[in-house]
C-alpha atoms as a PDB file:
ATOM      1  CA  UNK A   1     -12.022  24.187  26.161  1.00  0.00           C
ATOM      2  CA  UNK A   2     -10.574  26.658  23.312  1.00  0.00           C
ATOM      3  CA  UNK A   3     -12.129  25.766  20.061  1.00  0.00           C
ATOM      4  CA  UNK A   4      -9.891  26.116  17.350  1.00  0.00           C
ATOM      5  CA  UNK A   5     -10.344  28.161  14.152  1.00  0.00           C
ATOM      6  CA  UNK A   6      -9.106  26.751  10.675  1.00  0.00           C
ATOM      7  CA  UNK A   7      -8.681  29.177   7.516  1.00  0.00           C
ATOM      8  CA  UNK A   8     -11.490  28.851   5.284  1.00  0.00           C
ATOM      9  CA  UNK A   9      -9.536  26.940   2.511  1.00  0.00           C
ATOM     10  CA  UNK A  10      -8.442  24.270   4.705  1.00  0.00           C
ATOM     11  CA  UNK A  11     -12.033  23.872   5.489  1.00  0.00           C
ATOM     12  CA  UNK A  12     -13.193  23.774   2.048  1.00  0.00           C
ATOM     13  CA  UNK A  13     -10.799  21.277   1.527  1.00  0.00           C
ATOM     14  CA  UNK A  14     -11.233  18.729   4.661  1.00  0.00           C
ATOM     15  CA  UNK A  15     -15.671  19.280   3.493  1.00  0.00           C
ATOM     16  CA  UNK A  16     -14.079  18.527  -0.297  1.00  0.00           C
ATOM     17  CA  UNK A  17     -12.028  14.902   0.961  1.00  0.00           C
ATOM     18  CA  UNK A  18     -14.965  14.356   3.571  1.00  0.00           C
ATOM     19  CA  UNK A  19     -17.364  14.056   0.301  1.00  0.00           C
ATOM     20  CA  UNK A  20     -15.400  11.510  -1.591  1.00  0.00           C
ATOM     21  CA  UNK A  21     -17.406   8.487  -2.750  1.00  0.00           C
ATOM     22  CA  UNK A  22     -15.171   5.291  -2.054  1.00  0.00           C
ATOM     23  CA  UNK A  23     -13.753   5.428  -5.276  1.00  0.00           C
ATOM     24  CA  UNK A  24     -12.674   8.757  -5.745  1.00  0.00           C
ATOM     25  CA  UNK A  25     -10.980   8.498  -1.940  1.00  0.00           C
ATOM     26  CA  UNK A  26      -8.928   5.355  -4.023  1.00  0.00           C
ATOM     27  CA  UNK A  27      -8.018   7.501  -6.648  1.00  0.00           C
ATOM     28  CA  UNK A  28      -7.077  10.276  -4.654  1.00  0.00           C
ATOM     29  CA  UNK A  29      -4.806   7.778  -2.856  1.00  0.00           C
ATOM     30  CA  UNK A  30      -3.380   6.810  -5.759  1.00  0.00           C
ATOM     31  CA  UNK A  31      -2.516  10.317  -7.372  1.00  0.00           C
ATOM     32  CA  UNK A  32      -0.834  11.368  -3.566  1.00  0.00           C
ATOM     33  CA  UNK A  33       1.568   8.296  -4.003  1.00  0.00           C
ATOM     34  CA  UNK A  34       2.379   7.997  -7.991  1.00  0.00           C
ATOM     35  CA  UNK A  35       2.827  12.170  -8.034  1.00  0.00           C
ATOM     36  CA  UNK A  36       3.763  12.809  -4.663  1.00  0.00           C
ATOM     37  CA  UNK A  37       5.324   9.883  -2.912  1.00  0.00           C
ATOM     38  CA  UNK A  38       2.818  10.218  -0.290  1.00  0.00           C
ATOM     39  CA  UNK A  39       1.623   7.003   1.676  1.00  0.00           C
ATOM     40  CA  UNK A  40      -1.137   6.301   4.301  1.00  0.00           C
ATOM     41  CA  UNK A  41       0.040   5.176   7.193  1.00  0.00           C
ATOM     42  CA  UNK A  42      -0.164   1.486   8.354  1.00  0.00           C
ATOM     43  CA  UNK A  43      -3.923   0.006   8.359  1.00  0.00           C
ATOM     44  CA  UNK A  44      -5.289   3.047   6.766  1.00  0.00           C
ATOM     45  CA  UNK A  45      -6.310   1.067   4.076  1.00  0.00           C
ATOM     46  CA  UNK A  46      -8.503  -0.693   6.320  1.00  0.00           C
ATOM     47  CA  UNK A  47     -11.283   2.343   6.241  1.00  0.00           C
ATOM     48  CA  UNK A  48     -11.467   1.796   2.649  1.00  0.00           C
ATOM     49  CA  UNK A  49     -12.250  -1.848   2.488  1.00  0.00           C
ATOM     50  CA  UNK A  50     -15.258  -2.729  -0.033  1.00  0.00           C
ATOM     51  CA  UNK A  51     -18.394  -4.130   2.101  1.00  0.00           C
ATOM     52  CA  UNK A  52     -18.201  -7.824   1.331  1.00  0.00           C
ATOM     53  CA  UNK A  53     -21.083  -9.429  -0.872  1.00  0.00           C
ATOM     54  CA  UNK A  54     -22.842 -12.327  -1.489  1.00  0.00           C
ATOM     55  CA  UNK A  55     -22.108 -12.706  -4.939  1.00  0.00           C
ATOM     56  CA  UNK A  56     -20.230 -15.410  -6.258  1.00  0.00           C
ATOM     57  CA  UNK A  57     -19.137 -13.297  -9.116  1.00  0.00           C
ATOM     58  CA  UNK A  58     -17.433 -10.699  -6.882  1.00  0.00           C
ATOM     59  CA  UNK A  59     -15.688 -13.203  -4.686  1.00  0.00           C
ATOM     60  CA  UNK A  60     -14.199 -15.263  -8.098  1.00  0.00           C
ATOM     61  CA  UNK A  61     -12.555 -11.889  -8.985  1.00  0.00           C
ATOM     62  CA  UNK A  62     -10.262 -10.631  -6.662  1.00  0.00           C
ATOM     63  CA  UNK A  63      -9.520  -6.789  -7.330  1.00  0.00           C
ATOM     64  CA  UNK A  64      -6.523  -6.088  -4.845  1.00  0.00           C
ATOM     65  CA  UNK A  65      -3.445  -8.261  -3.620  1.00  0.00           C
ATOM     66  CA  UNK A  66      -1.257  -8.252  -0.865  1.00  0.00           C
ATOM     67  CA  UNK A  67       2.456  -8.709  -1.603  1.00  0.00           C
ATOM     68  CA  UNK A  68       4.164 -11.239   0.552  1.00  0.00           C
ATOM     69  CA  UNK A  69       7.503 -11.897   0.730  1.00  0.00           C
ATOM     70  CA  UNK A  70       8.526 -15.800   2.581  1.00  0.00           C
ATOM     71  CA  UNK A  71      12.219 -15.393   1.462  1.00  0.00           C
ATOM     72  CA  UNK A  72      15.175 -12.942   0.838  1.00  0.00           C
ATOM     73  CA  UNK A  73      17.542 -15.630  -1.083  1.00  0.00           C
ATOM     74  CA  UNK A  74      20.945 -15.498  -1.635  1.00  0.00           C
ATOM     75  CA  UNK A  75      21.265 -11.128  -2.043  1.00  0.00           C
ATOM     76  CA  UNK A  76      19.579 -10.027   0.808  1.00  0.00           C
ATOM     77  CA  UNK A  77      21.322  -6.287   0.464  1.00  0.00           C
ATOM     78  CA  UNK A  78      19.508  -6.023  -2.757  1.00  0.00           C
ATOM     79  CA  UNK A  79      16.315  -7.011  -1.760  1.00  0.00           C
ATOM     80  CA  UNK A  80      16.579  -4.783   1.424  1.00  0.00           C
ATOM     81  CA  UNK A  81      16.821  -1.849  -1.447  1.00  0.00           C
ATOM     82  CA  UNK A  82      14.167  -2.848  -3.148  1.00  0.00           C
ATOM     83  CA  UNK A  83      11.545  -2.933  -0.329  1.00  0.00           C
ATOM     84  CA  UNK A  84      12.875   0.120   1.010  1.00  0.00           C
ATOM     85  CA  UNK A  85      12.263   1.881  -2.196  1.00  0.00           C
ATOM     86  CA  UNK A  86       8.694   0.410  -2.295  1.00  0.00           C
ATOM     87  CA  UNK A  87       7.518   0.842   0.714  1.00  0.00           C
ATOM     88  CA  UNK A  88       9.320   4.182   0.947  1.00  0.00           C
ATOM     89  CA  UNK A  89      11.042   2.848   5.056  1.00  0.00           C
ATOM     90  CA  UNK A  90      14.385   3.756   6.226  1.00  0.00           C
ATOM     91  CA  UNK A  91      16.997   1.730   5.367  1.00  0.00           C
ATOM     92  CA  UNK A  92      16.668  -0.252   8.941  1.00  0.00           C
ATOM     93  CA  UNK A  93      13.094  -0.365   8.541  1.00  0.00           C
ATOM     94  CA  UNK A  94      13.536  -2.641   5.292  1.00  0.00           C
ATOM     95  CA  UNK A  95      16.673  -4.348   6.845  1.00  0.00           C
ATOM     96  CA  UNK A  96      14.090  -5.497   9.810  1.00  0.00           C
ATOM     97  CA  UNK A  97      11.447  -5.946   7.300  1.00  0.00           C
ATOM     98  CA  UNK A  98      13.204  -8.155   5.104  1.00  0.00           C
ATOM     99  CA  UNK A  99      15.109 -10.438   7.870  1.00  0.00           C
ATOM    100  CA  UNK A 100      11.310 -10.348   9.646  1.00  0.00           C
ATOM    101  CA  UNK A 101       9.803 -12.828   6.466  1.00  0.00           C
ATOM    102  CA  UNK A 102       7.251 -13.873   5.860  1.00  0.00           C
ATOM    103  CA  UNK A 103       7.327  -9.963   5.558  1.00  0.00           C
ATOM    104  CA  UNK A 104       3.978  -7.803   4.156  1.00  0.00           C
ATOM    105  CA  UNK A 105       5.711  -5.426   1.979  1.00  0.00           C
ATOM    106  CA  UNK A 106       2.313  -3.829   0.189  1.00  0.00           C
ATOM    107  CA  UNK A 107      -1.643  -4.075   0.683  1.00  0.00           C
ATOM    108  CA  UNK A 108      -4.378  -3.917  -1.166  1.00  0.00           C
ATOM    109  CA  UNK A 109      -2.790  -3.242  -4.535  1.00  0.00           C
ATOM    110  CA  UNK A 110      -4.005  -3.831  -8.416  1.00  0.00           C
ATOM    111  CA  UNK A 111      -3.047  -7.012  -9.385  1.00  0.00           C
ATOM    112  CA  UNK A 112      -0.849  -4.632 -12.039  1.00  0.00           C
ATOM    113  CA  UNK A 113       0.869  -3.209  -9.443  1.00  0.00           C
ATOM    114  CA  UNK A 114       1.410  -6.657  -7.319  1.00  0.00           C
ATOM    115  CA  UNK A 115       2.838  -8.117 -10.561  1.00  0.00           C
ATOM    116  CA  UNK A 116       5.427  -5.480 -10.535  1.00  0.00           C
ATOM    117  CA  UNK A 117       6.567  -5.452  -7.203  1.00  0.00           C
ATOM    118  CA  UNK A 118       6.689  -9.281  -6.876  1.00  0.00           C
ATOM    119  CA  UNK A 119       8.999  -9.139 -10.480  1.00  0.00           C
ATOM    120  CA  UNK A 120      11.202  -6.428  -8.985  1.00  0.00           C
ATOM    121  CA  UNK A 121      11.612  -8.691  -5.664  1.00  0.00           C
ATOM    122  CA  UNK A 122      12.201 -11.726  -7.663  1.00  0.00           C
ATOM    123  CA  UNK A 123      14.904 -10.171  -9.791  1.00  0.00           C
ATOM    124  CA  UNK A 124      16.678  -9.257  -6.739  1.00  0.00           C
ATOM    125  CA  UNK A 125      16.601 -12.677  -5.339  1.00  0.00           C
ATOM    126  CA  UNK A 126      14.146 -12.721  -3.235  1.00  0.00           C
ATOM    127  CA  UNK A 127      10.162 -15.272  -3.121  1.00  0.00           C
ATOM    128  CA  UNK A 128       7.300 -13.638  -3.152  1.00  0.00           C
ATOM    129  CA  UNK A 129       3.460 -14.888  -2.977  1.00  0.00           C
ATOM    130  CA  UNK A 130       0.517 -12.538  -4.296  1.00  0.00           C
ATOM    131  CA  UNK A 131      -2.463 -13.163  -1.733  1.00  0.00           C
END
């Protein structure tokens, strides 16, 4: 097998995001999508999930939120460009989304962010749970 070389700032960089605590890989995440419109692909987010505890505390405050859509209502073009500006999916990609309800249309967000994207959904028309 060939073993292939990689310029030295591309390696400095893939040792730099290697090194991230759990936190800073969250962050990082963050910036690449509010700056740069840059998603990880589906169940990515499922490398970054805390270690669960045994706290009591820790399970009385929940941290992130799925959004969950269970209905479209009566303006279901509207709502299809909503959750294909959200979720950043081609325009049939939403359509299927959408008519697919109960539909996922984001994981593991703030509750600030959930907030917004269930008011923006429920302006166009549509019901939407935070889970």
């Amino acid at each position: 097998m060939s073993e292939t070389t990689f310029a030295d700032d591309i390696k400095q960089l893939g040792e730099s995001i290697v090194g991230l605590t759990l936190k800073q890989a969250k962050e990082l995440s963050d910036y690449l999508k509010e700056e740069h419109g840059i998603e990880a692909a589906a169940g990515g987010g499922a490398v970054m999930m805390a270690a669960p505890t045994d706290s009591p505390e820790a399970a009385a405050e929940q941290t992130e939120f799925d959004v969950v859509m269970t209905s479209f209502g009566d303006a279901k073009l509207n709502v299809v460009k909503i959750v294909k500006n959200l979720t950043g999916a081609s325009l049939m990609d939403a359509k299927k989304m959408v008519e697919g309800v109960p539909a996922k249309i984001k994981e593991g967000v703030s509750k600030e962010d959930a907030e917004k994207v269930q008011k923006e959904l429920e302006e166009a028309g549509a019901t939407v749970e935070l889970k």
